[in-house]
Protein backbone atom coordinates (compact mmCIF):
# COMPACT_ATOMS: atom_id res chain seq x y z
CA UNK A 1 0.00 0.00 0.00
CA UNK A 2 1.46 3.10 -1.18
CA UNK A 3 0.63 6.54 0.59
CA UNK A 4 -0.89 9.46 -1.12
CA UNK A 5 1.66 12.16 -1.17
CA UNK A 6 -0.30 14.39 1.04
CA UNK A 7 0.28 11.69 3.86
CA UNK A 8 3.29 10.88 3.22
CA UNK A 9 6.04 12.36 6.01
CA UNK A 10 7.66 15.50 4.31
CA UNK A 11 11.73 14.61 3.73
CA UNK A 12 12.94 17.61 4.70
CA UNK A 13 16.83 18.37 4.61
CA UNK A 14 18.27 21.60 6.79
CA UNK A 15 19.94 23.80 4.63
CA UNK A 16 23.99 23.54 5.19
CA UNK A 17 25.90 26.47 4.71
CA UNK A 18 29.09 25.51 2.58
CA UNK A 19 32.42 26.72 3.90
CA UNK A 20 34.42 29.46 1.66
CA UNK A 21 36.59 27.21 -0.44
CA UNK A 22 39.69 28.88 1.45
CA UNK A 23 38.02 29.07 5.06
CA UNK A 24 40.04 26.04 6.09
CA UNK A 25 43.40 27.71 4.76
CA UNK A 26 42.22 30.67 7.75
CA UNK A 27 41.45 28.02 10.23
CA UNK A 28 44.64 26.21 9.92
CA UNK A 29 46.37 29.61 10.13
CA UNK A 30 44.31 30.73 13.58
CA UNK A 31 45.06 26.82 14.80
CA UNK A 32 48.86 27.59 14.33
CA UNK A 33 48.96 31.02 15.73
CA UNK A 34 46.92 29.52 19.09
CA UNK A 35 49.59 26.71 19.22
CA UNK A 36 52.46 29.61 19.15
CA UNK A 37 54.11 28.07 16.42
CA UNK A 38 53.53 30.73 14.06
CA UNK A 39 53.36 34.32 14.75
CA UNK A 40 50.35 36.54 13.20
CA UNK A 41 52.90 38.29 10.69
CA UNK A 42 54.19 35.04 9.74
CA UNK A 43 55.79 35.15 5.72
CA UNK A 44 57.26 31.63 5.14
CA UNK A 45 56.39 28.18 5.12
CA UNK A 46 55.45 25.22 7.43
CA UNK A 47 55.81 21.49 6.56
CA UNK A 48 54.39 18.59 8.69
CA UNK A 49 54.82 15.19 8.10
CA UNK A 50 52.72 12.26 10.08
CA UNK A 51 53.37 8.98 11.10
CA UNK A 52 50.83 6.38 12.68
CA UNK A 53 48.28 9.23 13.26
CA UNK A 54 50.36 11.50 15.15
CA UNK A 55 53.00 14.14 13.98
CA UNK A 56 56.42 12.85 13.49
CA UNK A 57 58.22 15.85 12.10
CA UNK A 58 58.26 19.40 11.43
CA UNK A 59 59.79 22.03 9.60
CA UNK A 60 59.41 25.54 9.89
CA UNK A 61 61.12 28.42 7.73
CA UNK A 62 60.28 32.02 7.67
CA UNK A 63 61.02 34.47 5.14
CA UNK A 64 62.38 37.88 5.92
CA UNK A 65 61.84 41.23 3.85
């Protein structure tokens, strides 16, 4: 027995706001400044490798102008 679409239960989805495509890039940058790794003028580059889930190395240079 099929229901008549009037009775049937409304599939309703909540609307989901899609992040910026470069909100994570600001994210990761606020993450690092709370962790004091990098400072909030920071000009260089940050490279982290993993191992087993955790981090296992990282490298941090900065550019000076």
């Amino acid at each position: 027995m099929t229901l008549h679409a009037a009775h049937r239960p409304a599939n309703r989805r909540l609307p989901q706001q899609t992040p910026a495509p470069d909100s994570w890039k600001k994210s990761l940058s606020e993450m690092l400044q709370n962790l004091h790794i990098i400072p909030g003028n920071f000009n260089g580059k940050v490279v982290v490798s993993f191992k087993d889930g955790g981090v296992s190395y990282l490298e941090k240079s900065e550019t000076f102008k």
